[in-house]
C-alpha atoms as a PDB file:
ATOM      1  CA  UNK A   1     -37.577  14.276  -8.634  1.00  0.00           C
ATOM      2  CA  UNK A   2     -35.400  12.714 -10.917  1.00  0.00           C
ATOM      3  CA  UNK A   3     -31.795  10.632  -9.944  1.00  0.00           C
ATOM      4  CA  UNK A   4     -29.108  12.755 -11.225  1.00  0.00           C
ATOM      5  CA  UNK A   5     -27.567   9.686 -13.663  1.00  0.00           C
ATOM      6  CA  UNK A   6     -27.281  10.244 -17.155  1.00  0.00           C
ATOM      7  CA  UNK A   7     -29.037   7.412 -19.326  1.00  0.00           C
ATOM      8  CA  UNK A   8     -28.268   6.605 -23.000  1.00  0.00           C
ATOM      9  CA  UNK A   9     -30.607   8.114 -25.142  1.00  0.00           C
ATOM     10  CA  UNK A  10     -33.340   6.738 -27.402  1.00  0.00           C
ATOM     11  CA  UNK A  11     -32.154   8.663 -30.300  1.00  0.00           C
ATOM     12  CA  UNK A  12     -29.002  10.555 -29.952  1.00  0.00           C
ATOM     13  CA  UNK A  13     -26.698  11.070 -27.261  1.00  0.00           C
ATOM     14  CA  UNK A  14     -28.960  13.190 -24.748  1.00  0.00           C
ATOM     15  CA  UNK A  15     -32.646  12.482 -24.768  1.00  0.00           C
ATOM     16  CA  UNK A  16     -33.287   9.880 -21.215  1.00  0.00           C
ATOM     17  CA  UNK A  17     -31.216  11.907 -19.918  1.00  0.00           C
ATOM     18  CA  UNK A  18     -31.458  11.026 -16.145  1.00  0.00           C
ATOM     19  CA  UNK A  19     -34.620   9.491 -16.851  1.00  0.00           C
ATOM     20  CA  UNK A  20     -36.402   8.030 -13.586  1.00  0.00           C
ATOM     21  CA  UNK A  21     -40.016   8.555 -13.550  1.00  0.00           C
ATOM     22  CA  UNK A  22     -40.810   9.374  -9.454  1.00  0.00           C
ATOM     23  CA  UNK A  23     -43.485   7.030  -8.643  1.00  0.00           C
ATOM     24  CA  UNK A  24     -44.395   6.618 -12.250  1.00  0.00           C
ATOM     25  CA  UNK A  25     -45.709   3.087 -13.596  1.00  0.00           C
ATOM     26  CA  UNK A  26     -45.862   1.369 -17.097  1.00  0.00           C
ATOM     27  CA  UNK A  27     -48.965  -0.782 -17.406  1.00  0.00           C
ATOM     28  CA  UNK A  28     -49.491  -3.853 -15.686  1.00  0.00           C
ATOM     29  CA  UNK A  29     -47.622  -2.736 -12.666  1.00  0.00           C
ATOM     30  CA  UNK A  30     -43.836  -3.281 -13.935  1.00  0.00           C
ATOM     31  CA  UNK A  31     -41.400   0.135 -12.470  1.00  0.00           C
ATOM     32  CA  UNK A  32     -38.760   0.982 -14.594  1.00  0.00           C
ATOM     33  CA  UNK A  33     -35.431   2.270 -13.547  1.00  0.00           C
ATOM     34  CA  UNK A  34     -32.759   4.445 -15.413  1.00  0.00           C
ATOM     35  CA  UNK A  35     -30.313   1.494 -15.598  1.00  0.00           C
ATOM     36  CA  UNK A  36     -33.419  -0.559 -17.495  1.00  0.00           C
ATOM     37  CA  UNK A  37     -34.128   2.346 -19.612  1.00  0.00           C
ATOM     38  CA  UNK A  38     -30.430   2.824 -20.455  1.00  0.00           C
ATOM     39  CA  UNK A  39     -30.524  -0.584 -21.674  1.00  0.00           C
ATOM     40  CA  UNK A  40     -33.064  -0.215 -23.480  1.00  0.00           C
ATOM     41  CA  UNK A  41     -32.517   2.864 -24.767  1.00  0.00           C
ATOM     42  CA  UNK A  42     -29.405   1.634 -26.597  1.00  0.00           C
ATOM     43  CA  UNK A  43     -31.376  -1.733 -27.828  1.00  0.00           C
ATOM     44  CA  UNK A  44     -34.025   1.109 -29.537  1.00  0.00           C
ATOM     45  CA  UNK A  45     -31.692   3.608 -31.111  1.00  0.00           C
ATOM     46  CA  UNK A  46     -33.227   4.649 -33.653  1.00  0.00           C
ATOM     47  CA  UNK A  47     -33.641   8.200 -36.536  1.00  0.00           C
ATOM     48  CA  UNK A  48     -36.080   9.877 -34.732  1.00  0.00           C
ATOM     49  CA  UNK A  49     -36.463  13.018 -36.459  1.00  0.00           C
ATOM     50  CA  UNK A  50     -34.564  12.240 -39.422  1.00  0.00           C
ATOM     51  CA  UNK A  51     -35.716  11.786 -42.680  1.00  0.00           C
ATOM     52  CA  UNK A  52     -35.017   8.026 -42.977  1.00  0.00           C
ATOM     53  CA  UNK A  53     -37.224   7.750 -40.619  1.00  0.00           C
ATOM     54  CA  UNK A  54     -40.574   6.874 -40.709  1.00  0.00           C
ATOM     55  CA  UNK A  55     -44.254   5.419 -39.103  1.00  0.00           C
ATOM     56  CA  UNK A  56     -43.393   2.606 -40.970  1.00  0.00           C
ATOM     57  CA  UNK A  57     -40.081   1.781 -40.224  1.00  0.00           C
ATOM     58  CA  UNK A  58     -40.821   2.173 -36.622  1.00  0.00           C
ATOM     59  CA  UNK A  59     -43.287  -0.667 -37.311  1.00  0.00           C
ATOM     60  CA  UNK A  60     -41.419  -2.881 -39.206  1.00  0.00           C
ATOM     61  CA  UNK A  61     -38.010  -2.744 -36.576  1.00  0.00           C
ATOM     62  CA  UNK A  62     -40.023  -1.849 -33.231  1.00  0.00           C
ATOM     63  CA  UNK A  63     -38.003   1.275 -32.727  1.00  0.00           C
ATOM     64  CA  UNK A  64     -40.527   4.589 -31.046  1.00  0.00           C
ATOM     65  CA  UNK A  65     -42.906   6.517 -33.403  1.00  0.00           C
ATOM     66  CA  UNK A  66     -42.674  10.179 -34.494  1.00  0.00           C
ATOM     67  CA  UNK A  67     -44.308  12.204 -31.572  1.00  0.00           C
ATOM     68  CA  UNK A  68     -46.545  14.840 -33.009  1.00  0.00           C
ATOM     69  CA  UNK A  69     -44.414  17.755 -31.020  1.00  0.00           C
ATOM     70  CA  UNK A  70     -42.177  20.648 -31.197  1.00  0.00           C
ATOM     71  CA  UNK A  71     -40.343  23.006 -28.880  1.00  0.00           C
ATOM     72  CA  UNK A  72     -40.387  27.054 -29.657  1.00  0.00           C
ATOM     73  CA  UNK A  73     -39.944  30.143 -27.905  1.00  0.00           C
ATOM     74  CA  UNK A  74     -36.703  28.510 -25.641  1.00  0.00           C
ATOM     75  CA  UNK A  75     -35.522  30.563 -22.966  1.00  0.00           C
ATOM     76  CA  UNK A  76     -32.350  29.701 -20.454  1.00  0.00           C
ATOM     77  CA  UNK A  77     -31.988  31.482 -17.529  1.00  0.00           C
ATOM     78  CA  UNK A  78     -33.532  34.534 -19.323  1.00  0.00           C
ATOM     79  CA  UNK A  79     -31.030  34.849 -21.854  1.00  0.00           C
ATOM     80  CA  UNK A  80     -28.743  35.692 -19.276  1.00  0.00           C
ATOM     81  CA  UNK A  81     -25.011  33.938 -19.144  1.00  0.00           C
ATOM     82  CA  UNK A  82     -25.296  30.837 -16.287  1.00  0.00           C
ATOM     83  CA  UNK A  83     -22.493  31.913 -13.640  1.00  0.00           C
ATOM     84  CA  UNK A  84     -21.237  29.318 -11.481  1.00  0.00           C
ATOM     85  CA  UNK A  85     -18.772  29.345  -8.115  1.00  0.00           C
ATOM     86  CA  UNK A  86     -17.035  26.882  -6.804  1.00  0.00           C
ATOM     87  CA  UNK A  87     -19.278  24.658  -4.688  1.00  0.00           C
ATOM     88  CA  UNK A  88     -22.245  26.347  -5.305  1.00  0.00           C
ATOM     89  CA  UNK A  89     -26.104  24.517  -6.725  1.00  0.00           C
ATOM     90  CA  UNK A  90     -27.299  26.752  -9.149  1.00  0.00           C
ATOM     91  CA  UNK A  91     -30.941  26.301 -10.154  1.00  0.00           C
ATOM     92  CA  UNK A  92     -31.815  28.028 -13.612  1.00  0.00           C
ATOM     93  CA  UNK A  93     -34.553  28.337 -15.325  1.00  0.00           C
ATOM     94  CA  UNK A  94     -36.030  27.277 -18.817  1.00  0.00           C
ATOM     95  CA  UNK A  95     -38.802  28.403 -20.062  1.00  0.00           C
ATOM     96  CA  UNK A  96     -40.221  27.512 -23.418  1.00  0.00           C
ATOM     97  CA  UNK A  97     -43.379  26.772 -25.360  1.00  0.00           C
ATOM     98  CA  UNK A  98     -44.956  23.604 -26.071  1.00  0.00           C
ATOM     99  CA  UNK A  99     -47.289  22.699 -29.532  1.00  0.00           C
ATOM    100  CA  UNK A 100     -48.378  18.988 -30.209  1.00  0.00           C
ATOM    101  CA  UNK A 101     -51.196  16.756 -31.618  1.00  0.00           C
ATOM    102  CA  UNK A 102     -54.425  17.345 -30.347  1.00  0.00           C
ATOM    103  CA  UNK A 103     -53.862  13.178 -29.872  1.00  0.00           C
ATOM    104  CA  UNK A 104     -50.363  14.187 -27.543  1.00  0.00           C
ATOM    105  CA  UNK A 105     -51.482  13.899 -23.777  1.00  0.00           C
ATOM    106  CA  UNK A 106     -48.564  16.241 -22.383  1.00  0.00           C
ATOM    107  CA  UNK A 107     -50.022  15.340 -18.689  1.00  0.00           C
ATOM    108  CA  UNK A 108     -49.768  11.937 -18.875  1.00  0.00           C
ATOM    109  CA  UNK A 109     -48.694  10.735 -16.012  1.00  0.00           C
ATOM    110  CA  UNK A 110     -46.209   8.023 -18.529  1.00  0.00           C
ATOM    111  CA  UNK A 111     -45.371  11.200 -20.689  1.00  0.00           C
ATOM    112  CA  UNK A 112     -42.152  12.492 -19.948  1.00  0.00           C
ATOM    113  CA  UNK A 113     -41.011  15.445 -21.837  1.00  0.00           C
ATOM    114  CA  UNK A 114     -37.802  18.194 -21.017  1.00  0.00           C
ATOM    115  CA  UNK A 115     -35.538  20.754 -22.181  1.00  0.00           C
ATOM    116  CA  UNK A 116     -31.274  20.130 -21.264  1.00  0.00           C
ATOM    117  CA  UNK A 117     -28.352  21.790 -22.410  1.00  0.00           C
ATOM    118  CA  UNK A 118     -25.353  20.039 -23.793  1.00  0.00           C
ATOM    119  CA  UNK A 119     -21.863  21.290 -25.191  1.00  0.00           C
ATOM    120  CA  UNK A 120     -19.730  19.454 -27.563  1.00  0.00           C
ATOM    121  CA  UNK A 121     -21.849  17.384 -30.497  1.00  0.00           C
ATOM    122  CA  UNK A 122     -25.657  16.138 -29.987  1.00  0.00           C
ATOM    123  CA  UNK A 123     -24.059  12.748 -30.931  1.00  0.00           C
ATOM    124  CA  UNK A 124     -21.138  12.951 -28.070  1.00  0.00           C
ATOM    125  CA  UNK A 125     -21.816  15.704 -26.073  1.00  0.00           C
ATOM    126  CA  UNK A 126     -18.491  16.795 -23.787  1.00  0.00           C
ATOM    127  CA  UNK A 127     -20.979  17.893 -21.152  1.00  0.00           C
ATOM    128  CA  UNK A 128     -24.652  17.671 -20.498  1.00  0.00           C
ATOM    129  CA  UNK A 129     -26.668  19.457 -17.497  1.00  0.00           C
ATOM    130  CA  UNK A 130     -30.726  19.260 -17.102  1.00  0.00           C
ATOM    131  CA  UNK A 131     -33.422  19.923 -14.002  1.00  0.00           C
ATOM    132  CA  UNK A 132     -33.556  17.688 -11.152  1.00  0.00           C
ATOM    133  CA  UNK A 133     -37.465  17.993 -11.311  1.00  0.00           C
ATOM    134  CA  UNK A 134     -39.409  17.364 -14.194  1.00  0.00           C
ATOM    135  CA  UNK A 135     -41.044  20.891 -15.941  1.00  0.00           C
ATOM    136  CA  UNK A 136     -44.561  21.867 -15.471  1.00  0.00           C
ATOM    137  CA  UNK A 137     -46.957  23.229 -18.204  1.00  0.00           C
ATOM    138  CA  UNK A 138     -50.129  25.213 -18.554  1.00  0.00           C
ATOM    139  CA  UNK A 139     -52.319  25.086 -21.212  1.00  0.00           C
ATOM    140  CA  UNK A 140     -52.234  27.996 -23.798  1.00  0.00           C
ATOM    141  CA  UNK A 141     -54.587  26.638 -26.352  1.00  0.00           C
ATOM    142  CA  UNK A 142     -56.060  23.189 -27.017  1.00  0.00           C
ATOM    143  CA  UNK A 143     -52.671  22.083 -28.580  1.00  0.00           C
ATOM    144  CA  UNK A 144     -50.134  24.629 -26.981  1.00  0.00           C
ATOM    145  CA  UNK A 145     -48.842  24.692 -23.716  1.00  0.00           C
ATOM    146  CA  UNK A 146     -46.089  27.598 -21.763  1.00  0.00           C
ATOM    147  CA  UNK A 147     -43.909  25.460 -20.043  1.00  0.00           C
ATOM    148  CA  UNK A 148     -41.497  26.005 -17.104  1.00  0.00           C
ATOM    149  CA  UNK A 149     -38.389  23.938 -15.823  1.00  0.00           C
ATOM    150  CA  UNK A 150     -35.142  23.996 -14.260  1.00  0.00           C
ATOM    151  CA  UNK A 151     -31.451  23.431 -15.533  1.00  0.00           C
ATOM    152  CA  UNK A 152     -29.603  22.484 -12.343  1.00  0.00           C
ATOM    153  CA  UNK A 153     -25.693  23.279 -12.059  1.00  0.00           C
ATOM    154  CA  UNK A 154     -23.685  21.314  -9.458  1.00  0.00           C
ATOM    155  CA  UNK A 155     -20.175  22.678 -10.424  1.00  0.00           C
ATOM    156  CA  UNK A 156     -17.922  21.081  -8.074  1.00  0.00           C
ATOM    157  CA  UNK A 157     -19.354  17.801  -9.350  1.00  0.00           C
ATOM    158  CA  UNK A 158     -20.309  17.888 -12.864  1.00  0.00           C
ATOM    159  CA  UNK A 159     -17.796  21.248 -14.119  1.00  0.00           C
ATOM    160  CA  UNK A 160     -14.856  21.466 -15.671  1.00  0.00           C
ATOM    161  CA  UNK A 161     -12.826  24.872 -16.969  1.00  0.00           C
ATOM    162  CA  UNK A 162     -13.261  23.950 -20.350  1.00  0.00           C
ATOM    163  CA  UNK A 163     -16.986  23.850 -19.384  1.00  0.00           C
ATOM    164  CA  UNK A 164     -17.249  28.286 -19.922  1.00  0.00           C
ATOM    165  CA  UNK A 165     -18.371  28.537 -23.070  1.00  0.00           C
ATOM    166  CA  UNK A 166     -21.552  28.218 -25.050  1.00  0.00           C
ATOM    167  CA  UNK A 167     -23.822  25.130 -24.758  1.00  0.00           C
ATOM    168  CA  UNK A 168     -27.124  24.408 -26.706  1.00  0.00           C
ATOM    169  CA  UNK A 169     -30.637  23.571 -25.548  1.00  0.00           C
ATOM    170  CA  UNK A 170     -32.111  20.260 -26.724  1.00  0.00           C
ATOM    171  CA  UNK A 171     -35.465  19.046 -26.042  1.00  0.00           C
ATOM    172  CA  UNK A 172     -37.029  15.464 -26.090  1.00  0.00           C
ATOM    173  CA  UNK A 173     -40.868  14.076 -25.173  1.00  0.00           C
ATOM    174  CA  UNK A 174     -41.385  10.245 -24.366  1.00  0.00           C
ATOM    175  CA  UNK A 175     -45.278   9.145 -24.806  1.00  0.00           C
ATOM    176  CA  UNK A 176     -45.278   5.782 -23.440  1.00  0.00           C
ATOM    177  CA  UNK A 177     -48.956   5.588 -23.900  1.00  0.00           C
ATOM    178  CA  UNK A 178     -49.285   3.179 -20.993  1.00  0.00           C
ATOM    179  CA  UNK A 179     -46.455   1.180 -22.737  1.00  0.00           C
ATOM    180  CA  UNK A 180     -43.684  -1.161 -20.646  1.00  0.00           C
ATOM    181  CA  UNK A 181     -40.550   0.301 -21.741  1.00  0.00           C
ATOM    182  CA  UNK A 182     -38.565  -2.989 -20.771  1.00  0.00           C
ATOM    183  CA  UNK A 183     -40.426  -5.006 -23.514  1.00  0.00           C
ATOM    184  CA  UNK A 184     -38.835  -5.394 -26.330  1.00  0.00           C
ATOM    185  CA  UNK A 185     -41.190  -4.108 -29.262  1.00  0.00           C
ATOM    186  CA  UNK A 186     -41.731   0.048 -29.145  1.00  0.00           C
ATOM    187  CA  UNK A 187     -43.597   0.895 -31.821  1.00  0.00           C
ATOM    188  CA  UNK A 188     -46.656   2.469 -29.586  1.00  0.00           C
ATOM    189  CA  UNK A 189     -44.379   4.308 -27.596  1.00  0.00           C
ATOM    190  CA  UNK A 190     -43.596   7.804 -29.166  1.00  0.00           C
ATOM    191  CA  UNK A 191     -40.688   9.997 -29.324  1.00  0.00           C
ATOM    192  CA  UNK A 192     -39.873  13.784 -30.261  1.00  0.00           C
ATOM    193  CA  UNK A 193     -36.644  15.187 -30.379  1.00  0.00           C
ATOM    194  CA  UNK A 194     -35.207  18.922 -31.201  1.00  0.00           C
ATOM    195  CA  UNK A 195     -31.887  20.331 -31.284  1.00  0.00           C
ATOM    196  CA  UNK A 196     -30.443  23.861 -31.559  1.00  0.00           C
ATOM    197  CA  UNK A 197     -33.529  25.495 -29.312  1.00  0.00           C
ATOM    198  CA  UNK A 198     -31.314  27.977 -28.116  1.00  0.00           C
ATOM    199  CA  UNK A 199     -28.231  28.592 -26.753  1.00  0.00           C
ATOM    200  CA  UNK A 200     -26.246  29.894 -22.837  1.00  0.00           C
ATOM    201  CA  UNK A 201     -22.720  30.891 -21.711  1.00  0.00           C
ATOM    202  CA  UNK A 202     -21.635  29.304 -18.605  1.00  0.00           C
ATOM    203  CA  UNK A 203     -19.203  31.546 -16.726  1.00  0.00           C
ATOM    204  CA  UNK A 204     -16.629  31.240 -13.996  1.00  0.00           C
ATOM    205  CA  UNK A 205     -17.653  33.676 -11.188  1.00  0.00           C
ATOM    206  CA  UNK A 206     -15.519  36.502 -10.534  1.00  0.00           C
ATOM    207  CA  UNK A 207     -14.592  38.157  -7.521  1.00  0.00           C
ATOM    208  CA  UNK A 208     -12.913  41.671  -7.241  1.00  0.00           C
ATOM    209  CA  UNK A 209     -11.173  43.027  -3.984  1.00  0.00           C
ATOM    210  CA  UNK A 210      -9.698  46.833  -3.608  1.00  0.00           C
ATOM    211  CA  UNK A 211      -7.895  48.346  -0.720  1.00  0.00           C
ATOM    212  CA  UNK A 212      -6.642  52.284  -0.533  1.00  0.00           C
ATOM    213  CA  UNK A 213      -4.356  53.275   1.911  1.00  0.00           C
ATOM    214  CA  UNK A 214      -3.088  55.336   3.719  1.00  0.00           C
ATOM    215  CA  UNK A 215      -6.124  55.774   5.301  1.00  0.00           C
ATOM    216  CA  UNK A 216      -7.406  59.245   5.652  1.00  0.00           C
ATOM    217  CA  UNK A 217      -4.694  60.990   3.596  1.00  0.00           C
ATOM    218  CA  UNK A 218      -4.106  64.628   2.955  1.00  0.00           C
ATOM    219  CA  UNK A 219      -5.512  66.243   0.311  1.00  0.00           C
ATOM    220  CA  UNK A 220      -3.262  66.395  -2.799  1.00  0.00           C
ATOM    221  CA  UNK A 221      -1.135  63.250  -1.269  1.00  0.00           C
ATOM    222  CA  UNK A 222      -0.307  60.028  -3.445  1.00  0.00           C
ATOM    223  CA  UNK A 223      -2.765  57.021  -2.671  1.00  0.00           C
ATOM    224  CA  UNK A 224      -2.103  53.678  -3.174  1.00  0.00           C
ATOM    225  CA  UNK A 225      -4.739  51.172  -4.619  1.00  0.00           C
ATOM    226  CA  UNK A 226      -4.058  47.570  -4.332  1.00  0.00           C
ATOM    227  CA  UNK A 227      -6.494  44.304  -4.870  1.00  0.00           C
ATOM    228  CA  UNK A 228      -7.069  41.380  -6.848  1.00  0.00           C
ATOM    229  CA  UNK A 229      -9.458  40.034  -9.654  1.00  0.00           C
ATOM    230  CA  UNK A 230      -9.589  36.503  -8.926  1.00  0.00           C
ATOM    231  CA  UNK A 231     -12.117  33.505 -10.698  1.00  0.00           C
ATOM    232  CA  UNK A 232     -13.431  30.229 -10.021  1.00  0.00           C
ATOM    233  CA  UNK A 233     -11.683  27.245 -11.122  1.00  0.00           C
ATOM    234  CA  UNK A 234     -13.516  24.469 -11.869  1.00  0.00           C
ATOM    235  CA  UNK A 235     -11.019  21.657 -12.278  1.00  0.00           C
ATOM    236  CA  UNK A 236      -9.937  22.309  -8.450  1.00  0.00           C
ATOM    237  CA  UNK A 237     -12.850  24.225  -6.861  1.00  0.00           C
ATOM    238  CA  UNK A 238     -10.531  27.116  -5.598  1.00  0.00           C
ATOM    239  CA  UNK A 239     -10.453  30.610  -6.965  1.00  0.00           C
ATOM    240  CA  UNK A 240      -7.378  31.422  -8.750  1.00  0.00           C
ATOM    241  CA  UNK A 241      -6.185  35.285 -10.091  1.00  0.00           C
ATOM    242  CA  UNK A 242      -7.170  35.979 -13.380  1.00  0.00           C
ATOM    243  CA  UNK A 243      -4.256  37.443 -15.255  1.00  0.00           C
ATOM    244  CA  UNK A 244      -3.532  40.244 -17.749  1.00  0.00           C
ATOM    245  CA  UNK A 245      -6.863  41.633 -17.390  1.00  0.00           C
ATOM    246  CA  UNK A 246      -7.823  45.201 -18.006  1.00  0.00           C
ATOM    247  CA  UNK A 247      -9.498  46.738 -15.190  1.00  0.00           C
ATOM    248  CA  UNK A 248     -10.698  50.214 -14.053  1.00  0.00           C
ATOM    249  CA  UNK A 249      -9.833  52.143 -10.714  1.00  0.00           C
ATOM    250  CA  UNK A 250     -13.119  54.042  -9.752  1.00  0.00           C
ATOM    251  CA  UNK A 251     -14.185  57.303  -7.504  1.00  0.00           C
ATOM    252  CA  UNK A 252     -17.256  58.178  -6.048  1.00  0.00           C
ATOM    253  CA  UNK A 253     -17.305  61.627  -3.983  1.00  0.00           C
ATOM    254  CA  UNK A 254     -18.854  61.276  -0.643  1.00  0.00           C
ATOM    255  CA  UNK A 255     -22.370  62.107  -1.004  1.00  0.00           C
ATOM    256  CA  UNK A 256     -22.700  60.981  -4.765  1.00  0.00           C
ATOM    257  CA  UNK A 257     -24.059  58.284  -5.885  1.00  0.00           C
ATOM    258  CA  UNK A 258     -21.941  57.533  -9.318  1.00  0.00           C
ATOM    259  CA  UNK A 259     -18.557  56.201  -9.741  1.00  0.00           C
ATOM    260  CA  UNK A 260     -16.414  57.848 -12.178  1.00  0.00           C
ATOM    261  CA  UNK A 261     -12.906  56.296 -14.016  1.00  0.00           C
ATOM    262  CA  UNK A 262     -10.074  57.286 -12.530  1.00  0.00           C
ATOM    263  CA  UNK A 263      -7.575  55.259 -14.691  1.00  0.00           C
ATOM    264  CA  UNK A 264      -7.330  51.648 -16.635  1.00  0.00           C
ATOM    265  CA  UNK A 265      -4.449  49.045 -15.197  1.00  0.00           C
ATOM    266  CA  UNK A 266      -3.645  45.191 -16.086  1.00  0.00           C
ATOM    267  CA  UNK A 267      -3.730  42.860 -13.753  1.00  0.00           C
ATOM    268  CA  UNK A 268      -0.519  41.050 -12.677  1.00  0.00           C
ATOM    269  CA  UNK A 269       0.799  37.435 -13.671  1.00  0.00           C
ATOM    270  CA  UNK A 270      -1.137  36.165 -10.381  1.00  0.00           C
ATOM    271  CA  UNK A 271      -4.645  38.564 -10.436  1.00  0.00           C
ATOM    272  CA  UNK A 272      -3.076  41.019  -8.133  1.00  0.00           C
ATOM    273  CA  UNK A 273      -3.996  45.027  -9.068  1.00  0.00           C
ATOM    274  CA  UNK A 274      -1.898  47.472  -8.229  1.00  0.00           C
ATOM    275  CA  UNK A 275      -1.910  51.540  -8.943  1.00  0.00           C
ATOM    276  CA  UNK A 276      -1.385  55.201  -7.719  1.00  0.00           C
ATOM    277  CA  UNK A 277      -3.603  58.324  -7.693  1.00  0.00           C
ATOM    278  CA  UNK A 278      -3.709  61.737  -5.918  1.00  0.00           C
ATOM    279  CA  UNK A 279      -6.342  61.992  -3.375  1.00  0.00           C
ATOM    280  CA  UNK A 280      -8.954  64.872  -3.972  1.00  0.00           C
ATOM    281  CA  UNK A 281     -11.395  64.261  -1.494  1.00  0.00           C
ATOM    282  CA  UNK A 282     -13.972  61.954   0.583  1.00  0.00           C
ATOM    283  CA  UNK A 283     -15.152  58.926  -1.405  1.00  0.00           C
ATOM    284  CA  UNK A 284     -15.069  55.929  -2.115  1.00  0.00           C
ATOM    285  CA  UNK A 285     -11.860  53.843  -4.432  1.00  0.00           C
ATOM    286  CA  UNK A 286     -13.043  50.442  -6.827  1.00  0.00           C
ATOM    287  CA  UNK A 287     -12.106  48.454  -9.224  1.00  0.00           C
ATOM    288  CA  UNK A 288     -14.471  47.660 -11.910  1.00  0.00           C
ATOM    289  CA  UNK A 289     -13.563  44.530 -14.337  1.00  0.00           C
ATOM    290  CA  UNK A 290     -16.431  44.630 -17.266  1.00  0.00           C
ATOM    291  CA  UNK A 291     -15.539  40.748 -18.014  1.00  0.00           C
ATOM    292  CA  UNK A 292     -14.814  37.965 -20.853  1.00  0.00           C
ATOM    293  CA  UNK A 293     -16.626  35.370 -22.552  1.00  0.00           C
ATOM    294  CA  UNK A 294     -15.592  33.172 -19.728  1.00  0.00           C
ATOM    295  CA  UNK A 295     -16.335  35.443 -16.939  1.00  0.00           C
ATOM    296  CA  UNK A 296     -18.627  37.860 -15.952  1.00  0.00           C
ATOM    297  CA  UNK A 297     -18.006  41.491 -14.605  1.00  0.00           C
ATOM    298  CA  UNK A 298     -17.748  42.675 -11.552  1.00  0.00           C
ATOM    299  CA  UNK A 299     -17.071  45.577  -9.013  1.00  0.00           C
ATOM    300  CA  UNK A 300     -15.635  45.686  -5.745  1.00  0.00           C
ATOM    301  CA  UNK A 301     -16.919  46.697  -3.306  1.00  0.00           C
ATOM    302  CA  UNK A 302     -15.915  50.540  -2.262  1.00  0.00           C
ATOM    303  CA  UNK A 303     -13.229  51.418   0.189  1.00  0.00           C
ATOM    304  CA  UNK A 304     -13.706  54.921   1.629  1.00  0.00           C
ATOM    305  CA  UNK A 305     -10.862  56.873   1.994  1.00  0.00           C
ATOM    306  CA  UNK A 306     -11.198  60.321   4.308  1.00  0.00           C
ATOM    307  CA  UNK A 307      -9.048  63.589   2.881  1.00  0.00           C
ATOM    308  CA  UNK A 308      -7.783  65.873   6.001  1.00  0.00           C
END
């Protein structure tokens, strides 16, 4: 399990991201830390990936070699939008594939290799989120691998409102090849980096509430249908209405299983939904919002309403 602290990269803003290897080693006995690596990390900044950068220049200024491995097939939270409450620890998944130098020993236990997602610029990212636990990967082929890790979302500590929006997926891979990372000279330890594996929305959850009264009503007598479509907020961890929406008042007739659209409103200044309608029988009364970029959709659940 890694410590959720987010260390300077070795090349670029995100890679060591929250680096702290559990019970993990360098040669000769000597633990390192994320605070050490951080240091270090900005000590060994380096092109990594770029073209000015080469074997030989990692010689010559003791800065990491080009790791022999590249991310494909990226997947976060299966291409589904990441939807966040309040206070709530989200756990997503990433799932990607793995291909590297028959010479690249992925299970190392001093290889360290994941797959984060950032907002804002690779070089100064607004936002960065990544697994607390390190992936796992199975073999595919002699130099391919399926792997499988986590993206964990802690929004009432690291989200903002500005936050819902699209982030990337970046991955890196340390080989420290039994390396001590707090020396000063790095050229045997190597280092892949990849931007722009893919992309996610994170959304603001979205709750929906619908009342009908009176309740039961005579057939043929006016209804009312009053709610709110409310979201999460971030920046003070309350829900807050979501105005000058467009949402749908719904009917399902007792015994069916479908709702149908009664009529489209706007929600208020504040979130709050109110409308009229002529009852016609049993059923059930919703409101249906079908979402933003921001925020996702979502129904309420059905008030039933009996017709005498």
């Amino acid at each position: 399990m890694r410590t959720r602290a987010t260390v300077a990269a070795v090349s670029g803003a995100l890679a060591l991201s929250a680096l702290a290897v559990p019970a993990a080693q360098a040669a000769g006995g000597s633990s390192y830390t994320p605070s050490a690596l951080a240091k270090l990390a900005q000590a060994h900044q380096g092109t990594v990936g770029g073209s000015a950068y080469t074997a030989t220049t990692a010689d010559d200024a003791g800065d990491p070699y080009p790791l022999d491995l590249t991310f494909s097939d990226v997947k976060v939270n299966k291409g589904k939008p990441i939807v966040a409450g309040t206070t709530t620890h989200s756990t997503v998944p990433v799932t990607y594939t793995v291909t590297h130098g028959a010479d690249v020993d992925i299970y190392a236990d001093d290889f360290l290799m994941d797959v984060e997602i950032y907002r804002g610029s690779i070089d100064e990212p607004a936002n960065e989120l990544f697994g607390i636990d390190w992936p796992t990967c199975t073999d595919t082929s002699a130099t391919t691998a399926s792997c499988k890790g986590t993206v964990d979302v802690y929004a009432d500590e690291e989200l903002s409102n500005s936050d819902a929006t699209t982030w990337k997926a970046f991955g890196f891979a340390i080989a420290l090849n039994g390396q001590d990372p707090t020396g000063d000279d790095w050229s045997k330890i190597g280092y892949a980096e990849q931007d722009n594996l893919a992309t996610t929305r994170l959304q603001r959850m979205s709750k929906l509430t619908v009342n009908a009264a009176p309740e039961p009503v005579k057939k043929g007598k006016t209804l009312t249908v009053t709610g709110k479509l409310s979201r999460a907020s971030w920046d003070d961890g309350k829900y807050h209405g979501y105005a000058g929406q467009s949402v749908r008042l719904q009917f399902r007739k007792k015994g069916t299983t479908t709702y149908t659209n009664v009529k489209g409103i706007k929600s208020s200044s504040t979130g709050t939904l109110k409308t009229t309608t002529k009852a016609t029988a049993d059923g059930y009364y919703r409101f249906s919002f079908v979402g933003t970029s921001t925020t996702p959709a979502v129904n309420a659940t059905g008030d039933y309403v009996g017709v005498k």
